[in-house]
N, C-alpha and C. Protein backbone atom coordinates (compact mmCIF):
# COMPACT_ATOMS: atom_id res chain seq x y z
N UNK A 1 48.31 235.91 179.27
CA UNK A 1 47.45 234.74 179.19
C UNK A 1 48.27 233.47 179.40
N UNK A 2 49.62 233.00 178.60
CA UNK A 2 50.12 232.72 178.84
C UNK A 2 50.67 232.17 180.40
N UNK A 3 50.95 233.41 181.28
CA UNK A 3 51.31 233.09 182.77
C UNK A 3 50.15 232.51 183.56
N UNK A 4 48.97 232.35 182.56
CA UNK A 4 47.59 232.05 183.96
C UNK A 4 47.62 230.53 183.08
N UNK A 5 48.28 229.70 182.75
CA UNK A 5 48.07 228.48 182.29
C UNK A 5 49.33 227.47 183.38
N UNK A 6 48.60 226.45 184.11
CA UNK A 6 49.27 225.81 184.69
C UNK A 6 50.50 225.33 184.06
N UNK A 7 51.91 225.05 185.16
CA UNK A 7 52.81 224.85 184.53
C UNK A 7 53.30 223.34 183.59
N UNK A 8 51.87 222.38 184.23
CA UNK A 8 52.20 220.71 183.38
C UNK A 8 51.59 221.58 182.06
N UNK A 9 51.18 222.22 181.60
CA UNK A 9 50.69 222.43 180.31
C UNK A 9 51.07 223.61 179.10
N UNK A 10 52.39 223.78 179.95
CA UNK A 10 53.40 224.63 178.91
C UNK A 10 54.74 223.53 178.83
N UNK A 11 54.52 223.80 177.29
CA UNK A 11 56.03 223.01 177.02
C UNK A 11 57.02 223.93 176.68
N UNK A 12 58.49 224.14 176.96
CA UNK A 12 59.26 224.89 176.77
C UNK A 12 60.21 224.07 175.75
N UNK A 13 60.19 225.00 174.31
CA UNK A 13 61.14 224.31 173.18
C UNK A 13 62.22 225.11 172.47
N UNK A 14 63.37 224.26 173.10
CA UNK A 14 64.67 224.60 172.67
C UNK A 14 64.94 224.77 171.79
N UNK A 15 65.66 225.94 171.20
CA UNK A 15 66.19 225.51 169.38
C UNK A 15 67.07 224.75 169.60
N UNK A 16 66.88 224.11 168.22
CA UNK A 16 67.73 222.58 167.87
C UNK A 16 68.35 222.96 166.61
N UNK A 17 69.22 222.37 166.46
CA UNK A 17 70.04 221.89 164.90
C UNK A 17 68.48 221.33 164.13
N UNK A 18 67.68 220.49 164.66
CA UNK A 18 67.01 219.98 163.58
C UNK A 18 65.43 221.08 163.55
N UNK A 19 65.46 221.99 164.15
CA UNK A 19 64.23 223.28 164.35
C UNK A 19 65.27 223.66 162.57
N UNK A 20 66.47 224.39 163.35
CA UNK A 20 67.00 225.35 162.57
C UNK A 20 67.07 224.39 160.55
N UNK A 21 67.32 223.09 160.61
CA UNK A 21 67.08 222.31 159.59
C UNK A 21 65.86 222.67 158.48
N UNK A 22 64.68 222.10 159.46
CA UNK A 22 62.86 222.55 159.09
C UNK A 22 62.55 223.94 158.47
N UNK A 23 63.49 224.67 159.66
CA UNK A 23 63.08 226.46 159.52
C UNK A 23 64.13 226.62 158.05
N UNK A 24 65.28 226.19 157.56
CA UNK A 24 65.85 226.53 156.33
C UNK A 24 65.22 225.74 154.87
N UNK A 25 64.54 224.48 155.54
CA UNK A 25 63.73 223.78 154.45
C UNK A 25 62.62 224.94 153.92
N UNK A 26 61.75 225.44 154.82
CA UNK A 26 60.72 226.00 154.70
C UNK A 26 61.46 227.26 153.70
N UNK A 27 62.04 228.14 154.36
CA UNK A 27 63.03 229.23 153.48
C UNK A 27 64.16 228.74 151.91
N UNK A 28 64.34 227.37 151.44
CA UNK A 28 64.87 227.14 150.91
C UNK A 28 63.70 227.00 149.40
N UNK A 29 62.26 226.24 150.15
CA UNK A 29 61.44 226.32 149.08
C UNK A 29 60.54 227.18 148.84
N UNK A 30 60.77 228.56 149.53
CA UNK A 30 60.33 230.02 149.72
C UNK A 30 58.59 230.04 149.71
N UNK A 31 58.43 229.19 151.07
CA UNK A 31 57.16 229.41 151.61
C UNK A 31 57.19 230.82 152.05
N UNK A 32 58.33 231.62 152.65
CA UNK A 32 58.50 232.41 153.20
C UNK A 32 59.79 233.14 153.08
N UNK A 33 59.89 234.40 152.81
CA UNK A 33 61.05 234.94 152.59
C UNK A 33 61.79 235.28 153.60
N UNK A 34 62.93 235.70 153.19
CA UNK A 34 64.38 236.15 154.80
C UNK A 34 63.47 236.45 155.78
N UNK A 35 62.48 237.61 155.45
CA UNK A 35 62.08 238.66 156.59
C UNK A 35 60.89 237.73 157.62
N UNK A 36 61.30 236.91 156.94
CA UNK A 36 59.99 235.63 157.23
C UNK A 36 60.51 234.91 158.44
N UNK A 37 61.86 234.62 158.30
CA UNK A 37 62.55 233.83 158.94
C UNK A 37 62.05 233.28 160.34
N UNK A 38 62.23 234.45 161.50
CA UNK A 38 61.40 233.88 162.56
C UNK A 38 60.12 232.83 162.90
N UNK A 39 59.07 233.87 162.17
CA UNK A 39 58.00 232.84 161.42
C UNK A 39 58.43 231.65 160.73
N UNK A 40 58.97 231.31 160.01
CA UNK A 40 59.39 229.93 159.78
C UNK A 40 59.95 229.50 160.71
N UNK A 41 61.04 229.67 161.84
CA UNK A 41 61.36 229.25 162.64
C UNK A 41 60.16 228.64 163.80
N UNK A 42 58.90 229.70 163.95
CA UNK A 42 57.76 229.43 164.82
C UNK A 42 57.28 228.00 164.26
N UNK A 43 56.62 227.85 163.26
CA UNK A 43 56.19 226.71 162.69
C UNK A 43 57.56 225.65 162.88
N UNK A 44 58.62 225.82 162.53
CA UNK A 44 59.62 224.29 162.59
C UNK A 44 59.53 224.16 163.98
N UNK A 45 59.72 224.61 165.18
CA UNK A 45 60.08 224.46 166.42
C UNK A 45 58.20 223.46 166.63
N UNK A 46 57.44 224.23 166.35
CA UNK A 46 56.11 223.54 166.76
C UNK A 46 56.16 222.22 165.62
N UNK A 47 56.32 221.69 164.73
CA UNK A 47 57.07 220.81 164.04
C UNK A 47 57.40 219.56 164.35
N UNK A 48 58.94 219.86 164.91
CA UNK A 48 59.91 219.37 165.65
C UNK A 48 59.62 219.07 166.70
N UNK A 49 58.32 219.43 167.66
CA UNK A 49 57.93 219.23 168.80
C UNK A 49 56.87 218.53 168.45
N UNK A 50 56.10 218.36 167.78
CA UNK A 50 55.27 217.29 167.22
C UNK A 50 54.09 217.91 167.85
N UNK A 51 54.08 218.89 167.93
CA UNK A 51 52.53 219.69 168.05
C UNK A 51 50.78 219.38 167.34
N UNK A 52 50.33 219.58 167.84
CA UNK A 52 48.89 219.06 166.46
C UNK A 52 48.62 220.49 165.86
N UNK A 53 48.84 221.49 166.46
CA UNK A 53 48.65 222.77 165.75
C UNK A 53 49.18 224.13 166.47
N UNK A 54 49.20 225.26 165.76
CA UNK A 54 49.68 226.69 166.06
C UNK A 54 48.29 227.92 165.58
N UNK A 55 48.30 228.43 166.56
CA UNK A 55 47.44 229.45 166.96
C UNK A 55 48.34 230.78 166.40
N UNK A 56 48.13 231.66 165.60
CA UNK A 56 48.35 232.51 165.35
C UNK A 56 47.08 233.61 164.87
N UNK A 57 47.94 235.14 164.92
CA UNK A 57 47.20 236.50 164.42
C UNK A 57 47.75 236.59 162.99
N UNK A 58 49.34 235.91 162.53
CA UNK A 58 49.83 236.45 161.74
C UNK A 58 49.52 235.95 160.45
N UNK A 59 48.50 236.79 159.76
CA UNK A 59 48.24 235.96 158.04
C UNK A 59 49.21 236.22 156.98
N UNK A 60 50.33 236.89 157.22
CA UNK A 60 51.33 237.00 156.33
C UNK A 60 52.13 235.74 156.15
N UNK A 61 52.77 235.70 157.35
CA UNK A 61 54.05 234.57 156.91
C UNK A 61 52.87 232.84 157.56
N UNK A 62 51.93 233.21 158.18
CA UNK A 62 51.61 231.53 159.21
C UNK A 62 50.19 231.18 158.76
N UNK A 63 48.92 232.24 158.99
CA UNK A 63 47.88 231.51 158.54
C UNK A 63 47.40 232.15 157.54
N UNK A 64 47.97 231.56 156.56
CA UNK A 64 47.72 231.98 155.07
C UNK A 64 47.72 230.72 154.10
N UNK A 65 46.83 230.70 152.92
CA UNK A 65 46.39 229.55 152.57
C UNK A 65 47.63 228.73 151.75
N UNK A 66 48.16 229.85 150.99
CA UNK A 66 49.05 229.00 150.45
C UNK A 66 50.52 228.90 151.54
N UNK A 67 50.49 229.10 152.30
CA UNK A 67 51.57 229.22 153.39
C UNK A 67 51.34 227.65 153.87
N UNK A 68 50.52 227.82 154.77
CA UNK A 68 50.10 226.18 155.18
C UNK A 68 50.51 225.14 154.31
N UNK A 69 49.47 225.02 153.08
CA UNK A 69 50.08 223.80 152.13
C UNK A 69 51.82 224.18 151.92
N UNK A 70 52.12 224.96 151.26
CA UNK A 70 53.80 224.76 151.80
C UNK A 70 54.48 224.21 153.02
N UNK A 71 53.92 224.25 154.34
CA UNK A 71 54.35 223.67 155.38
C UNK A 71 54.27 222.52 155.58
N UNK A 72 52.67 222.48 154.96
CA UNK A 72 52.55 220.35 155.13
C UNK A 72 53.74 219.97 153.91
N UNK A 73 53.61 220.37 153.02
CA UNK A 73 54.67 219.57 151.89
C UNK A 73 55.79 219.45 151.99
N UNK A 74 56.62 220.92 152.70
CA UNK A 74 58.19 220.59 153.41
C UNK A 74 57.97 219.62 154.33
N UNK A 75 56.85 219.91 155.64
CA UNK A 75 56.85 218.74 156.37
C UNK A 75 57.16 217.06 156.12
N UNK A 76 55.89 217.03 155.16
CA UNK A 76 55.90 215.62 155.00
C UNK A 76 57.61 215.09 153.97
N UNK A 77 57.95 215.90 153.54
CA UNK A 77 59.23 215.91 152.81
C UNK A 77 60.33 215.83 153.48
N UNK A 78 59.98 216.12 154.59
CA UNK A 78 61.06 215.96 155.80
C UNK A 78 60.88 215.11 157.26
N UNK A 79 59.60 214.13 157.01
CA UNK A 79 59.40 213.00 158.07
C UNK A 79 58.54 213.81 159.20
N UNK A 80 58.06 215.05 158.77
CA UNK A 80 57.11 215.22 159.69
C UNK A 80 55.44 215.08 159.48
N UNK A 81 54.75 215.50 160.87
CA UNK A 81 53.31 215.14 160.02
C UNK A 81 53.02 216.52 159.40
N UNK A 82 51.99 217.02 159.05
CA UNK A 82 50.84 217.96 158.97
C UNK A 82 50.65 218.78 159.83
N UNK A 83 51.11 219.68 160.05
CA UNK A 83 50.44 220.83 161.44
C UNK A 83 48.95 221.10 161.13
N UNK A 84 48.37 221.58 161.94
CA UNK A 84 47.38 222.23 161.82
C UNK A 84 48.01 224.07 162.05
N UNK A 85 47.10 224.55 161.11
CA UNK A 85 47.60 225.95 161.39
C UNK A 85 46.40 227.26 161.24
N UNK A 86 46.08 227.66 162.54
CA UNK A 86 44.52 228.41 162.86
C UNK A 86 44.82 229.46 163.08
N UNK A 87 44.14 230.81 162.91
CA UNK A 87 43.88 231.93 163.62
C UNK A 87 42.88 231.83 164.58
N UNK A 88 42.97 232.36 166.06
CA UNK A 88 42.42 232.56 167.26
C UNK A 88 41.26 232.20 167.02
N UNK A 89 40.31 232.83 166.02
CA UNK A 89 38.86 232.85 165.76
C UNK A 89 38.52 231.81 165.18
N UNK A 90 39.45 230.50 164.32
CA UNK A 90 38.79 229.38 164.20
C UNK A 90 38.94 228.74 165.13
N UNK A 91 39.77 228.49 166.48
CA UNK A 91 39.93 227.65 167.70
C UNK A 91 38.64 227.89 168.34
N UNK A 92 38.54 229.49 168.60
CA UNK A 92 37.48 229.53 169.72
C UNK A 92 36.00 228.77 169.57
């Protein structure tokens, strides 16, 4: 799905020192545990890129209720805004 989306409308995001920062904030105030890690990394990179929101399947580590409010609160604790954070079926 991905490859059928024109190329002005994919952004490609680098890890950064300040992704990897966000992604240890999030793991430091254990929104998410080790095994989590990636997943926290998904959310800091969309973050750090100043995204308005993330589309996910995964209700373990991303769209889960108390997961989210942990993300806005490291966020805003760390100069970012608020993500929005959906599973597929509330976008559509």
């Amino acid at each position: 799905m991905l490859a059928e989306l024109p190329p002005e409308n994919v952004e490609i995001i680098e890890f950064s020192d300040e992704i990897a920062h966000l992604r240890d904030a999030y793991l430091e105030a254990r929104i998410v545990e080790p095994e989590g890690k990636m997943d926290a990394e998904h959310i800091a990179s969309a973050s750090v890129a100043d995204a308005d929101f993330v589309v996910s399947w995964n209700f373990k580590h991303i769209v889960h209720y108390e997961k989210i409010s942990g993300y806005h609160a490291v966020n805003l604790m760390n100069g970012y805004k608020e993500i929005g954070i959906y599973s597929p079926k509330e976008v559509v």
